[in-house]
N, C-alpha and C. Protein backbone atom coordinates (compact mmCIF):
# COMPACT_ATOMS: atom_id res chain seq x y z
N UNK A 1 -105.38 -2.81 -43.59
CA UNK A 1 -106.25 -2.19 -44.56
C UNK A 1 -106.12 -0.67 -44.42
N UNK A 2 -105.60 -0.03 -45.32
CA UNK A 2 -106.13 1.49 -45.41
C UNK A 2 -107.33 1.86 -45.84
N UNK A 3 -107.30 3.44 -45.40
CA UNK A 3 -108.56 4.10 -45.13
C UNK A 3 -108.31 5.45 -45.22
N UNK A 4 -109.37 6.18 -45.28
CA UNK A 4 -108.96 7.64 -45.69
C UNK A 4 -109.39 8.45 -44.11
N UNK A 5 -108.58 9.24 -44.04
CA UNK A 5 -108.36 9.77 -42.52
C UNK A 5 -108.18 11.14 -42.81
N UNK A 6 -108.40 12.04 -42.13
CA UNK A 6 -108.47 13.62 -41.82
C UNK A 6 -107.31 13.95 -40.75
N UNK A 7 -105.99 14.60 -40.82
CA UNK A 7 -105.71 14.99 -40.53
C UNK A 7 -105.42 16.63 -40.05
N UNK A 8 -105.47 17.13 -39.29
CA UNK A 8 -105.50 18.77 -38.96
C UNK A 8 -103.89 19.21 -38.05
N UNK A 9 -103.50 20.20 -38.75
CA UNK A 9 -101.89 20.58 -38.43
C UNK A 9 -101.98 21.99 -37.18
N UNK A 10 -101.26 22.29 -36.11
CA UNK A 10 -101.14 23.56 -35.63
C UNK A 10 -102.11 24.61 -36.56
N UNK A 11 -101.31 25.07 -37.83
CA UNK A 11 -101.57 25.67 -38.58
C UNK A 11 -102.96 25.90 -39.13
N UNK A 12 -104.17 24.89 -39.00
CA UNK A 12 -104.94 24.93 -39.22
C UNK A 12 -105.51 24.19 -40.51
N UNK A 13 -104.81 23.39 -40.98
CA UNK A 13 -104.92 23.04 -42.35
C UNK A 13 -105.08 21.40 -42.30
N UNK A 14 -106.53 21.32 -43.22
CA UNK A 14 -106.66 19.59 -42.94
C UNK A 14 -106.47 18.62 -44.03
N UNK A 15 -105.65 17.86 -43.91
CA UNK A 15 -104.88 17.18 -44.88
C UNK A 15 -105.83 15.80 -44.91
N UNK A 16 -106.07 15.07 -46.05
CA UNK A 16 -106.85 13.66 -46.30
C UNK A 16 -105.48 12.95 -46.58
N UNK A 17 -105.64 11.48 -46.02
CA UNK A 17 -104.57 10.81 -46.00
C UNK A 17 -105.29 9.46 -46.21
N UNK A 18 -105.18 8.18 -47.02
CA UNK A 18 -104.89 6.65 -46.60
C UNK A 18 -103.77 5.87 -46.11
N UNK A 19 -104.38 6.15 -44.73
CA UNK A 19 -103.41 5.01 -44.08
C UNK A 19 -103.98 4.31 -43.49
N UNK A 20 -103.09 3.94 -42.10
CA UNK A 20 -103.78 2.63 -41.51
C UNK A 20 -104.21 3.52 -40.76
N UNK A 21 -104.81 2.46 -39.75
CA UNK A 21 -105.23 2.99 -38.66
C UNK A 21 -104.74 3.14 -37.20
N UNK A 22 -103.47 2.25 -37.58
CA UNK A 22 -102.55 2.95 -35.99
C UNK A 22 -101.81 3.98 -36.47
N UNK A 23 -101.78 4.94 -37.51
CA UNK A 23 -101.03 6.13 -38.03
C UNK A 23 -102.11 7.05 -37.32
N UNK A 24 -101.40 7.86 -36.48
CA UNK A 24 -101.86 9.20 -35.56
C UNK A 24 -101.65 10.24 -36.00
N UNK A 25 -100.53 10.22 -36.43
CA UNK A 25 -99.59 11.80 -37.13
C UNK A 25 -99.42 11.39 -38.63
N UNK A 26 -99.02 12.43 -39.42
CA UNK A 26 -99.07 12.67 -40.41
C UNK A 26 -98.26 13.96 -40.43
N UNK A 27 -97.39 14.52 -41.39
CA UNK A 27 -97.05 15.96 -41.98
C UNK A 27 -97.91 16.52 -43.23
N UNK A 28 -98.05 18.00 -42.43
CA UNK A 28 -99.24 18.59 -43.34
C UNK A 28 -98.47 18.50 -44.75
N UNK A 29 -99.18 18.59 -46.04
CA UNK A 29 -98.84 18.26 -46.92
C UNK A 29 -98.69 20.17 -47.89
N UNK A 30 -99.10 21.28 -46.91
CA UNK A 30 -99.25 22.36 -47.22
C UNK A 30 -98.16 23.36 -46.29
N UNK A 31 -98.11 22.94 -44.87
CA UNK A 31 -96.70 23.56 -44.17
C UNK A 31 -95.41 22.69 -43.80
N UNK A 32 -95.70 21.95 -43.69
CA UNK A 32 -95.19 20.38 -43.26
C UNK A 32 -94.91 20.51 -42.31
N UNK A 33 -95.81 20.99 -41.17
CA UNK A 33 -95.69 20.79 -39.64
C UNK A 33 -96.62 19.51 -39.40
N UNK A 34 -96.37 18.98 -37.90
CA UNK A 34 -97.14 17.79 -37.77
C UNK A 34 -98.10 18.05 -37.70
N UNK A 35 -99.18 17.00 -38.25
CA UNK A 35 -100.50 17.13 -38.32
C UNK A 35 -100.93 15.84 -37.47
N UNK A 36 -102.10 16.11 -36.42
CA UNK A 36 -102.79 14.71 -35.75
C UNK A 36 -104.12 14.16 -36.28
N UNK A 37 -104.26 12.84 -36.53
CA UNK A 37 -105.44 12.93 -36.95
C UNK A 37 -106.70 12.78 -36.18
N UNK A 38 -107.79 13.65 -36.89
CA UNK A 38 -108.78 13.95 -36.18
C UNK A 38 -110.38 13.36 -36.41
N UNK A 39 -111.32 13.89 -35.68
CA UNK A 39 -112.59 12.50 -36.47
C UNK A 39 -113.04 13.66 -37.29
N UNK A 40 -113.87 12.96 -38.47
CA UNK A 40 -114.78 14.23 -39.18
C UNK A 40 -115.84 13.94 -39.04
N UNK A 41 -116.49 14.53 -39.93
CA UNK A 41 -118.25 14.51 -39.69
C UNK A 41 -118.52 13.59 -41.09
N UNK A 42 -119.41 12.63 -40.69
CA UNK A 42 -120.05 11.67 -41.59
C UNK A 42 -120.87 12.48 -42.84
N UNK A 43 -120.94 11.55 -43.58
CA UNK A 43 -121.48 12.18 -44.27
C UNK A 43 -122.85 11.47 -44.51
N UNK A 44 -123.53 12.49 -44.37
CA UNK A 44 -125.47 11.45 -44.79
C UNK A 44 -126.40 12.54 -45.79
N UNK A 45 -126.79 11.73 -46.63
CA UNK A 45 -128.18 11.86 -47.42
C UNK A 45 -128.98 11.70 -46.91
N UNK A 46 -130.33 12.40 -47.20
CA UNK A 46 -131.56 12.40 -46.75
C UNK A 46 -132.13 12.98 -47.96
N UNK A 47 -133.14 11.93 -47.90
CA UNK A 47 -134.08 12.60 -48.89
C UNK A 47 -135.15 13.48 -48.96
N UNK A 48 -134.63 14.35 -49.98
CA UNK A 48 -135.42 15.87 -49.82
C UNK A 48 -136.62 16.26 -49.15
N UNK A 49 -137.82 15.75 -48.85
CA UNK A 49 -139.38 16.28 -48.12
C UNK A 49 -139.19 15.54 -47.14
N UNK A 50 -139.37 13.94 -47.38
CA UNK A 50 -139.70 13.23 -46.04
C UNK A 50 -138.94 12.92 -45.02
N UNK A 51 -137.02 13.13 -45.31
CA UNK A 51 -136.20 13.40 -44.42
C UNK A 51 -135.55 11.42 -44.18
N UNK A 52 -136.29 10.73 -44.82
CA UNK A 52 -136.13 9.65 -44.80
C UNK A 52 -134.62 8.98 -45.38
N UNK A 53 -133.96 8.05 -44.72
CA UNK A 53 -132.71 7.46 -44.76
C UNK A 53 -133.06 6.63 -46.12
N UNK A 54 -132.51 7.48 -47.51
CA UNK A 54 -132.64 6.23 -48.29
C UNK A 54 -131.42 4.91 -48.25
N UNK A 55 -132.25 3.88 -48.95
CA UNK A 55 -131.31 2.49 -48.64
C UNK A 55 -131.64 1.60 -50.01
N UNK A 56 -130.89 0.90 -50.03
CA UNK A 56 -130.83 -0.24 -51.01
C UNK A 56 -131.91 -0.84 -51.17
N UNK A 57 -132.48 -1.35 -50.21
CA UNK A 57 -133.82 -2.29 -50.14
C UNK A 57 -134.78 -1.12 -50.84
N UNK A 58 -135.01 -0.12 -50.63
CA UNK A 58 -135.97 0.93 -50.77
C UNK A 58 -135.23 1.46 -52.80
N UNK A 59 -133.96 1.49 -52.39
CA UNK A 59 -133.73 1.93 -54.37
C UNK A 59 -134.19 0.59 -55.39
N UNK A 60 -134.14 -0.77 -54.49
CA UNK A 60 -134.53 -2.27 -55.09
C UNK A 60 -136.08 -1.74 -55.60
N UNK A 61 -136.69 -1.67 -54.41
CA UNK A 61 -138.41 -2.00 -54.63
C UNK A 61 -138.50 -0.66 -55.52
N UNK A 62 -138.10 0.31 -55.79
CA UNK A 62 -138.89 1.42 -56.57
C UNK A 62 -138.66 0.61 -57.80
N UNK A 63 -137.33 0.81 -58.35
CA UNK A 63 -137.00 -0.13 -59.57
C UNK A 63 -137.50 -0.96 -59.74
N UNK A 64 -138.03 -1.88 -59.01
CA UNK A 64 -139.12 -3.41 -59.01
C UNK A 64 -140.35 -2.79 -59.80
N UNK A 65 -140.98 -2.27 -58.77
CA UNK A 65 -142.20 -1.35 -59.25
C UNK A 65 -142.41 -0.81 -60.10
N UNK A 66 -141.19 -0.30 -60.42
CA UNK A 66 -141.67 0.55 -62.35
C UNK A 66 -141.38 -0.54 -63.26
N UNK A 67 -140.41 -1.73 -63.32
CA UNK A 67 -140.24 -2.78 -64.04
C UNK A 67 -141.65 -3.46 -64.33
N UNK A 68 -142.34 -3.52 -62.76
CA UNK A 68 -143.53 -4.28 -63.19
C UNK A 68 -144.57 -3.65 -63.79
N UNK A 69 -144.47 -1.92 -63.78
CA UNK A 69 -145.21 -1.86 -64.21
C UNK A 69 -145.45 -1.43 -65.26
N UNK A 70 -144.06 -1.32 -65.77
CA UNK A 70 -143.95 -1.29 -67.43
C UNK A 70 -144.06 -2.47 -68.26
N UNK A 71 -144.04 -3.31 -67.60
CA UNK A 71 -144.18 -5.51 -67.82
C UNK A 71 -145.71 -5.11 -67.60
N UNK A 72 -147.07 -4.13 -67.32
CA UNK A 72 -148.33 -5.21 -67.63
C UNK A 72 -148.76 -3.70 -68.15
N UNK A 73 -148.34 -2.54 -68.99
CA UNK A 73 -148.86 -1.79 -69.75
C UNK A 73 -148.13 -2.20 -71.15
């Protein structure tokens, strides 16, 4: 299965790649020196005041809630 991976070259330059996951190296796609790949930083949402992890279960029930309560006005 590929996957999208971060690679970073000598040079300084970080290249996005899908490959697998026993692929280590890569050539930068900007100097074409070798590039290794490296971890990045995740990416997370939080929602704006309460700092809270939104989730599926939580985007379900709001949507529930205004359904129902447009179903008894």
């Amino acid at each position: 299965m590929k996957r999208m991976y971060e690679f970073k070259c000598c040079g300084g330059h970080i290249t996005e790649r899908f490959c697998s996951f026993e692929d280590k190296q890569t050539t930068c796609s900007e100097c074409n020196l070798p590039a290794s790949r490296i971890i990045s930083a995740p990416s997370v949402a939080l929602e704006g005041i309460s700092g809270s992890f939104p989730g599926a279960a939580m985007k379900w029930e709001r949507k529930h809630t205004e359904h129902l309560r447009k179903k008894t006005t």
